[in-house]
C-alpha atoms as a PDB file:
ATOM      1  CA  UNK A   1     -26.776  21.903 -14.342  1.00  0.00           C
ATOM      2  CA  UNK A   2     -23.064  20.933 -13.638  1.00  0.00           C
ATOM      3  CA  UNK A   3     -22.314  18.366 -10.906  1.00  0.00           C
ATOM      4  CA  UNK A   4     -18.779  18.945  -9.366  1.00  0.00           C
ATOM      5  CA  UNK A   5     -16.976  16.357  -7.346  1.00  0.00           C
ATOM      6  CA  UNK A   6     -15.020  17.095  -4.478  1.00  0.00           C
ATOM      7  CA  UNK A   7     -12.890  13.992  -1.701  1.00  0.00           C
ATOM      8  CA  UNK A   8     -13.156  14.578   2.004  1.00  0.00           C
ATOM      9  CA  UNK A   9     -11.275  12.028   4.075  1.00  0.00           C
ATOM     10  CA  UNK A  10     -11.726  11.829   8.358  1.00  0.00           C
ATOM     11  CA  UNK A  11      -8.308  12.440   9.734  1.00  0.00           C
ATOM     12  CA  UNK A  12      -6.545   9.386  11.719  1.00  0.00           C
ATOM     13  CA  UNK A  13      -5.862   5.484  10.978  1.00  0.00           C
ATOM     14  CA  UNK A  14      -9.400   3.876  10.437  1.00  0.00           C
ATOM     15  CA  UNK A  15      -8.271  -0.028  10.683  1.00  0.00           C
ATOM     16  CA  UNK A  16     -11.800  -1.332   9.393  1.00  0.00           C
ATOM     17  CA  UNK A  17     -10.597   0.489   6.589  1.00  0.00           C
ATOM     18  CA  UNK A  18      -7.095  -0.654   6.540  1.00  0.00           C
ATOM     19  CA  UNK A  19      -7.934  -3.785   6.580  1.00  0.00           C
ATOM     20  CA  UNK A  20     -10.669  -3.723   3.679  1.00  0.00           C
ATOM     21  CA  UNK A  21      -7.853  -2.166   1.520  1.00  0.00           C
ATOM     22  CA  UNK A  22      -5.335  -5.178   2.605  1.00  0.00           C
ATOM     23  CA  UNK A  23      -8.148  -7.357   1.986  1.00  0.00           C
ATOM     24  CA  UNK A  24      -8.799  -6.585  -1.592  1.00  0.00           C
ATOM     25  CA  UNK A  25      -4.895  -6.305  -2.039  1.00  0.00           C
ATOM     26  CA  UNK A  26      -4.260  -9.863  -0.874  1.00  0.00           C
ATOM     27  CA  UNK A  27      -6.342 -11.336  -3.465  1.00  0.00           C
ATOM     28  CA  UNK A  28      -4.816  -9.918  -6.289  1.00  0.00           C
ATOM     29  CA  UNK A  29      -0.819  -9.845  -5.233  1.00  0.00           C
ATOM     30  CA  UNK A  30       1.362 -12.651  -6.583  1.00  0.00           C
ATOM     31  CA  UNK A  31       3.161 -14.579  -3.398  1.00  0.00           C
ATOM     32  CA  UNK A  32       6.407 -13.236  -4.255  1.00  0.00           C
ATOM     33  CA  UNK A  33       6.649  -9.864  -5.236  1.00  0.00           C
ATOM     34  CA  UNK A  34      10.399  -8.183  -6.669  1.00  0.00           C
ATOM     35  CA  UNK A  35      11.115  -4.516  -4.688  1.00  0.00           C
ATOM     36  CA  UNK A  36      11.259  -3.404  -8.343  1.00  0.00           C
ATOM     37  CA  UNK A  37       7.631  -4.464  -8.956  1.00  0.00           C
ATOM     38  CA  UNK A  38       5.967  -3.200  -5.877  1.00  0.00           C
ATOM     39  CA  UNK A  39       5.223   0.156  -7.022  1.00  0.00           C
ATOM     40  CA  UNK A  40       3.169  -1.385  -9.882  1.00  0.00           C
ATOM     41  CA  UNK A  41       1.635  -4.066  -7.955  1.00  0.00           C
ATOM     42  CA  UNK A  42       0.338  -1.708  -5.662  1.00  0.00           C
ATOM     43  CA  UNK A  43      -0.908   1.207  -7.943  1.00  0.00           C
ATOM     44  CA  UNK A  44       1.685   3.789  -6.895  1.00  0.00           C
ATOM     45  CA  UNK A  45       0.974   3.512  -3.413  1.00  0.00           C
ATOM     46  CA  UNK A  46       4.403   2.539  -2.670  1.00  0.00           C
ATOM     47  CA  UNK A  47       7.609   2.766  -4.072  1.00  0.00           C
ATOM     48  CA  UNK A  48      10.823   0.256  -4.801  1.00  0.00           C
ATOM     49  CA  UNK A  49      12.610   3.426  -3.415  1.00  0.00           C
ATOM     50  CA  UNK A  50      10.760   3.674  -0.053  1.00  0.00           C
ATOM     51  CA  UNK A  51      11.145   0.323   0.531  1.00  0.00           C
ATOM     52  CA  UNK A  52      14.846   0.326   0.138  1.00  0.00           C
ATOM     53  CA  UNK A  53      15.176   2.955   2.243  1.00  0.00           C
ATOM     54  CA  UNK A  54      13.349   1.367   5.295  1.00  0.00           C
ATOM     55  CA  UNK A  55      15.331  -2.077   4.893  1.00  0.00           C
ATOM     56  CA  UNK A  56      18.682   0.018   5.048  1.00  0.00           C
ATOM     57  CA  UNK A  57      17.207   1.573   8.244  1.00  0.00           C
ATOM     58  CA  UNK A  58      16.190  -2.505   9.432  1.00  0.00           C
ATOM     59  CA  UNK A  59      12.677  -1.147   9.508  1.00  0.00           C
ATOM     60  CA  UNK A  60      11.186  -3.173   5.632  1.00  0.00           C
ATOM     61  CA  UNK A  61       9.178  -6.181   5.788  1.00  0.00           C
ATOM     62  CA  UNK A  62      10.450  -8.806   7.606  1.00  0.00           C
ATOM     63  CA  UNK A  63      10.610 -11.169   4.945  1.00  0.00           C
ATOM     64  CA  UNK A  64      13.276 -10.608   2.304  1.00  0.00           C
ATOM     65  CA  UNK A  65      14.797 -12.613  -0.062  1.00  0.00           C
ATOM     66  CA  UNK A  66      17.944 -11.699  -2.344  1.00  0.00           C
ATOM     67  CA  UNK A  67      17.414 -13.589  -5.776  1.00  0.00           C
ATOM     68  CA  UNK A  68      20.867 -12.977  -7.703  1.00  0.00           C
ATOM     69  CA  UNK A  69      20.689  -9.257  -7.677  1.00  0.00           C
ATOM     70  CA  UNK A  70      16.958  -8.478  -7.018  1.00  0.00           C
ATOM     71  CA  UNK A  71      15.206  -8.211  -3.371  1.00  0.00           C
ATOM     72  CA  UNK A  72      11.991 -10.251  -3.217  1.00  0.00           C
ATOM     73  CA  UNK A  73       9.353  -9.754  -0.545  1.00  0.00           C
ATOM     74  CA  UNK A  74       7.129 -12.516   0.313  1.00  0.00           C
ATOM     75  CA  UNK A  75       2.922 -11.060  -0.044  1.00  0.00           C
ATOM     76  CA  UNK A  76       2.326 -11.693   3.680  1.00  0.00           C
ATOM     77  CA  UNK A  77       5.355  -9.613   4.964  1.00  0.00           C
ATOM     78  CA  UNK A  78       4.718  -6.941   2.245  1.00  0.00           C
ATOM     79  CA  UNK A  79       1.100  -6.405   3.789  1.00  0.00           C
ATOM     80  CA  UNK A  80       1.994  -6.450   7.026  1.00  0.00           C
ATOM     81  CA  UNK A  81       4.993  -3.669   6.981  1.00  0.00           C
ATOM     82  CA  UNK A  82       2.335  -1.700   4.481  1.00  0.00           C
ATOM     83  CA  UNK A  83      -0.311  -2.033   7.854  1.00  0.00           C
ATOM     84  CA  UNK A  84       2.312  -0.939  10.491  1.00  0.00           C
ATOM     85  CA  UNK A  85       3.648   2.090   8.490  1.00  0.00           C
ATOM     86  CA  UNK A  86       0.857   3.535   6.543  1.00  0.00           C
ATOM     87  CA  UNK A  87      -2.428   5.179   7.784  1.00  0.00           C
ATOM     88  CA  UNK A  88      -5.712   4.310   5.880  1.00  0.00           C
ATOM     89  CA  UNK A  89      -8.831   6.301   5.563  1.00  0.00           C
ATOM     90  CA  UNK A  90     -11.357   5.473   3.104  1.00  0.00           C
ATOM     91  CA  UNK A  91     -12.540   8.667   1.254  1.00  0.00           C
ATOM     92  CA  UNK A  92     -15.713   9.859   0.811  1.00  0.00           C
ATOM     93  CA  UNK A  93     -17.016  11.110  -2.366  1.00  0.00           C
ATOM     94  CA  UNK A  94     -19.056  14.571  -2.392  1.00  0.00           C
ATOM     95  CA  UNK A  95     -21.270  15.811  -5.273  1.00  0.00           C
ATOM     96  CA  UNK A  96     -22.964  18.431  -5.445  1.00  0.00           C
ATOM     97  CA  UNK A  97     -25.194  20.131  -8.271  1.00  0.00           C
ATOM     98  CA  UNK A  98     -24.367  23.793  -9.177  1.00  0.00           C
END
């Protein structure tokens, strides 16, 4: 027999969700983080890109810093912007026996 795997999600924000993921995220994020680094900090979830995009808009974290040439966001501000601008949903793992 061959088990296949398929993902179904629930559509909409879940925030018991959310805040699981920010949770785990929290303990494992330096304070600091460089906008260069966020897209490996965070798995891909993000990019450096993205994030320069919203703080030319005035819409990033709220808590930059400019270190020589590099922006810096602080952990807390990083999580925060990532709560008010993404949608989480946990997914939910299917598998069934063929």
């Amino acid at each position: 027999m061959q088990k296949t795997t398929s993902l179904r999600h629930t559509h909409g924000d879940n925030p018991a969700h959310k805040q699981e993921l920010l949770d785990a995220l929290a303990g494992e994020l330096p304070p600091f983080i460089a906008r260069a680094d966020v897209e490996r900090h965070l798995g891909g979830m993000v990019s450096g890109k993205t994030l320069s995009n919203a703080d030319a808009r005035g819409e990033g974290p709220e808590v930059a810093y400019a270190v020589g040439r590099k922006i810096v966001y602080s952990r807390e501000a990083l999580l925060l912007w990532l709560s008010r601008n993404f949608s989480v949903q946990r997914l939910v793992v299917f598998k069934q026996e063929s």
